[in-house]
C-alpha atoms as a PDB file:
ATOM      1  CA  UNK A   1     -14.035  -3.751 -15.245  1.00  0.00           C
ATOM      2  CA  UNK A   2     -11.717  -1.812 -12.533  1.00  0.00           C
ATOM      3  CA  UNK A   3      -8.881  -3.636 -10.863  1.00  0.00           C
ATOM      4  CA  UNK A   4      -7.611  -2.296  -7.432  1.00  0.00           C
ATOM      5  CA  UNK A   5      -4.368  -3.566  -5.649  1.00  0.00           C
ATOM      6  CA  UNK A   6      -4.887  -3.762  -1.621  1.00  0.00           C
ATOM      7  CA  UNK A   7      -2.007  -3.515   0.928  1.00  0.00           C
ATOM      8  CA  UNK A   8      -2.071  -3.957   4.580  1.00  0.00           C
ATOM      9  CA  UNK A   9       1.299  -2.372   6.399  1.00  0.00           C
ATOM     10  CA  UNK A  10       2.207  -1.701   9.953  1.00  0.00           C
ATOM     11  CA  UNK A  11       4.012   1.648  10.194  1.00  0.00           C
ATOM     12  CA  UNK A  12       6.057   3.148  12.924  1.00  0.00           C
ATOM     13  CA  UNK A  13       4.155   5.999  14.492  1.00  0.00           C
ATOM     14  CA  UNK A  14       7.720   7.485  14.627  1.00  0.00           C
ATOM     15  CA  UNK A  15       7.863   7.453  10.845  1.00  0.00           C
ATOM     16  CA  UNK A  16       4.837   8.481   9.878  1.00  0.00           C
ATOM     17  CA  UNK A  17       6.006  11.441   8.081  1.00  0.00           C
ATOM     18  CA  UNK A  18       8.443   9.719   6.429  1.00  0.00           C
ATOM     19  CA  UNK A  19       6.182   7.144   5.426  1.00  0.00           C
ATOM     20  CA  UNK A  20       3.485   9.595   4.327  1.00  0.00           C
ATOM     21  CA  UNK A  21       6.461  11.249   1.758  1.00  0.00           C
ATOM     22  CA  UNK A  22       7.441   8.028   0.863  1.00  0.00           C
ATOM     23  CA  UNK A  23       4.026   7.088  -0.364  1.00  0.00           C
ATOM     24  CA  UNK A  24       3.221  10.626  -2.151  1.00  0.00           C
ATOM     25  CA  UNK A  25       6.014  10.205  -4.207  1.00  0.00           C
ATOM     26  CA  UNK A  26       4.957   6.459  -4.883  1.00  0.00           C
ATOM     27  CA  UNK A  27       1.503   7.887  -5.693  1.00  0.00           C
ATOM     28  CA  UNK A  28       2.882  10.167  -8.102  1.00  0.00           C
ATOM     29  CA  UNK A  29       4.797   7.577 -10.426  1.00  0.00           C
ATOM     30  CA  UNK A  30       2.153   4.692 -10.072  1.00  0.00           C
ATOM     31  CA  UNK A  31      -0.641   7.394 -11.438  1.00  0.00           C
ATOM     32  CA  UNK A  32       1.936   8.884 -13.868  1.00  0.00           C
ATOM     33  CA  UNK A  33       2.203   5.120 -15.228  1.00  0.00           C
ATOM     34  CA  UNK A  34      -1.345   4.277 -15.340  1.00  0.00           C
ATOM     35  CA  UNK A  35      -2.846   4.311 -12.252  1.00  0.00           C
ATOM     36  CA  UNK A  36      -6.169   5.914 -11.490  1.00  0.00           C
ATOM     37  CA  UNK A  37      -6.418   6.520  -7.594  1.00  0.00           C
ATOM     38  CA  UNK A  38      -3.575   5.710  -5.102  1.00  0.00           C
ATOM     39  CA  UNK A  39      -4.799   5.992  -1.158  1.00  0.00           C
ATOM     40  CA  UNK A  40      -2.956   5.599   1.940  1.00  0.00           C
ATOM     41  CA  UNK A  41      -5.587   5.245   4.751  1.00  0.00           C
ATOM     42  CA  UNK A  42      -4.102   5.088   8.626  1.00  0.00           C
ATOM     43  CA  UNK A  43      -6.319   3.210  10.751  1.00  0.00           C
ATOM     44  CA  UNK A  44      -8.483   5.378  13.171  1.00  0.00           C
ATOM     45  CA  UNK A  45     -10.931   2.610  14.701  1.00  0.00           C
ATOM     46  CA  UNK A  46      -9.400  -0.888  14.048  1.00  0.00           C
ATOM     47  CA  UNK A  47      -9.722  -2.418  17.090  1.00  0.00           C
ATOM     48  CA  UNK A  48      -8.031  -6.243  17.814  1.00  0.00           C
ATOM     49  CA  UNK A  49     -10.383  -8.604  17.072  1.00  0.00           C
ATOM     50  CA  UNK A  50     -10.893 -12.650  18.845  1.00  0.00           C
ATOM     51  CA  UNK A  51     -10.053 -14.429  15.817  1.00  0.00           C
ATOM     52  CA  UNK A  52      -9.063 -11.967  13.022  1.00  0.00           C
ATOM     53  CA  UNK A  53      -8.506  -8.350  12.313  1.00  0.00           C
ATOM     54  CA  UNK A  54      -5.714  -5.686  10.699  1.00  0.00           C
ATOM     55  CA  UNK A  55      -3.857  -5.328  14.176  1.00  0.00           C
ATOM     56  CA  UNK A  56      -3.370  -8.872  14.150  1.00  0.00           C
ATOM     57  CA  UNK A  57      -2.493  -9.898  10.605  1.00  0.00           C
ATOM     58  CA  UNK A  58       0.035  -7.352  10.609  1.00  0.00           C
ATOM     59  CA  UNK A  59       1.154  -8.496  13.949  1.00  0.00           C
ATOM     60  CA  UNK A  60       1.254  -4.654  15.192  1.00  0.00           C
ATOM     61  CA  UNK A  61       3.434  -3.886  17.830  1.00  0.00           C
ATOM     62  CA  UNK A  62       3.734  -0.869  20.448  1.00  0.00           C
ATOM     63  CA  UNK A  63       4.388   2.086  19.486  1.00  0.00           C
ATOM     64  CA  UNK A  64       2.851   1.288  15.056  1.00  0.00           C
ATOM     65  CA  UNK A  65      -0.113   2.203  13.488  1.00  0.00           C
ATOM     66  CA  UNK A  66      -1.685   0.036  10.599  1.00  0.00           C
ATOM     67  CA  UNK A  67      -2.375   0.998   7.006  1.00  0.00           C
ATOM     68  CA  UNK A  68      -4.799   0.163   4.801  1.00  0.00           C
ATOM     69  CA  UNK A  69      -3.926   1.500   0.886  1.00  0.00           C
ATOM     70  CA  UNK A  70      -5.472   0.830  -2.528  1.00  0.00           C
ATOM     71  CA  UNK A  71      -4.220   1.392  -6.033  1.00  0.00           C
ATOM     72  CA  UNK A  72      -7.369   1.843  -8.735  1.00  0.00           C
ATOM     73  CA  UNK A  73      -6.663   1.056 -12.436  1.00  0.00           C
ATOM     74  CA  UNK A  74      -9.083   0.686 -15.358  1.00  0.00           C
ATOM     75  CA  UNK A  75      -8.201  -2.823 -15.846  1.00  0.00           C
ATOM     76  CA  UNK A  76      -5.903  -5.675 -14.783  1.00  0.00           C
ATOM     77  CA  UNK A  77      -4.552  -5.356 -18.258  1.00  0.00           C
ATOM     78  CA  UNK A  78      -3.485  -1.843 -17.070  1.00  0.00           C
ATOM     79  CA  UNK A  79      -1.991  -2.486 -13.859  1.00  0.00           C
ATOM     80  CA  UNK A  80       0.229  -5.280 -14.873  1.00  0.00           C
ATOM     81  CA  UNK A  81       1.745  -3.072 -17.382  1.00  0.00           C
ATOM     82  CA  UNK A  82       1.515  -0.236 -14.787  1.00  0.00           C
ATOM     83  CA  UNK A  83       3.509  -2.440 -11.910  1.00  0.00           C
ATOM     84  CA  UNK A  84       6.136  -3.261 -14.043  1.00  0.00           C
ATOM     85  CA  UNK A  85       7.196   0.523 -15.539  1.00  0.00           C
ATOM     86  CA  UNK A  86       6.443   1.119 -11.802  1.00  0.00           C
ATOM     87  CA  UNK A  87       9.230  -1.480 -10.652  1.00  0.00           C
ATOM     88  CA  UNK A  88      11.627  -0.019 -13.743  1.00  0.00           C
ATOM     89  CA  UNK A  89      11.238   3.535 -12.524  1.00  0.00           C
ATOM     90  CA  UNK A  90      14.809   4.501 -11.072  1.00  0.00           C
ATOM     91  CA  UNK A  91      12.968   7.494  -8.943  1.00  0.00           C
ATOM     92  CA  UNK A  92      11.414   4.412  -7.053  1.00  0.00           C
ATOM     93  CA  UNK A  93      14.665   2.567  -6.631  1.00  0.00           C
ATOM     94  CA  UNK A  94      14.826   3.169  -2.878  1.00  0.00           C
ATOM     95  CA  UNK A  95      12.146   1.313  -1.948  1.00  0.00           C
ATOM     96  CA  UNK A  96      13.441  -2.098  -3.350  1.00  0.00           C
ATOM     97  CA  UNK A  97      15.929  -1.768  -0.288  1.00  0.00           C
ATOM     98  CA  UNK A  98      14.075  -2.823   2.695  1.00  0.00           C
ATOM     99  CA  UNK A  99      16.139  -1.428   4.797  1.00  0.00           C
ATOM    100  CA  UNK A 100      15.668   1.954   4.053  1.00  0.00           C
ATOM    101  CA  UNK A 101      11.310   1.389   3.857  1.00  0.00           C
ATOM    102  CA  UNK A 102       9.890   3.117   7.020  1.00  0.00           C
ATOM    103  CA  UNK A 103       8.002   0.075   7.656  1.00  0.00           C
ATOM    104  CA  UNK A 104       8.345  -3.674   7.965  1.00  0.00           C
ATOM    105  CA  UNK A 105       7.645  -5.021   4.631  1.00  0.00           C
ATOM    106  CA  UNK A 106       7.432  -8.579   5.673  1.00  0.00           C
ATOM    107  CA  UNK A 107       4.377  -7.900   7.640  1.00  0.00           C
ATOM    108  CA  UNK A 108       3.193  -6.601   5.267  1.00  0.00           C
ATOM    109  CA  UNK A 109       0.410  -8.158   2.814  1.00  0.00           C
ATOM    110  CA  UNK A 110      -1.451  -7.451  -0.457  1.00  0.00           C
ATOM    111  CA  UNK A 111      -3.270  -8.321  -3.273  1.00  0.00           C
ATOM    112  CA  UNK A 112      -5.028  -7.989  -6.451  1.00  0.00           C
ATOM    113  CA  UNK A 113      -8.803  -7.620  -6.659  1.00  0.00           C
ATOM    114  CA  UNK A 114     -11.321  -7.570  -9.563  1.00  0.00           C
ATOM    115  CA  UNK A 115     -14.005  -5.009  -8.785  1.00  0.00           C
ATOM    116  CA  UNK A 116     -17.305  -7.027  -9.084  1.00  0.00           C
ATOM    117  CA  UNK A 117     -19.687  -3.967  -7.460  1.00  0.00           C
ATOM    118  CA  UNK A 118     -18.586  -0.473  -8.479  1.00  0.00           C
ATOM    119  CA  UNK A 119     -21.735   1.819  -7.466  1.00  0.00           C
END
């Protein structure tokens, strides 16, 4: 069964474009290495909710703008071994320095996720 990897980010509206390159070229090695799909989806109607909602577990502030991204794969099997040429890929060697991500990485969150409905 597919496997899918979810991340939530908060990204500065001021680096958007930056961001967006960023994540093309990330797209580009993750499907190169296995991957099936790789989406970056801004938020458009995410309102703040009472007790939960993206705003708020990313703890957005003025002036971001919250992502919500998936990576598809055939199998977990696959994206483990996907991950790690991924994480040995020099092209991608930039982004293990958070200092030069266009977003803060330790709001962000993510996760793996068997697909148990695939209509």
């Amino acid at each position: 069964m597919a496997y899918v990897d979810g991340f939530v980010t908060p990204v500065q509206r001021s680096r958007l474009e930056e961001y967006k390159a960023l994540s093309a070229q990330a797209g580009e090695v993750w499907r190169e290495h296995g991957a099936l799909e790789f989406r970056e989806c801004m938020g458009d109607d995410v309102p703040v909710g009472k007790v939960t909602s993206f705003p708020q577990a990313v703890q957005l502030q003025e002036g971001e703008v919250v992502f919500f991204s998936y990576i598809t794969y055939p199998s977990r099997e696959v994206r483990d071994a996907c991950n790690a040429k991924v994480m040995a890929d020099p092209r991608l060697a930039h982004m293990m320095d958070p200092a030069q991500l266009p977003f803060d990485g330790k709001r962000m969150f993510f996760g793996g996720f068997e697909v148990t409905v695939d209509l």
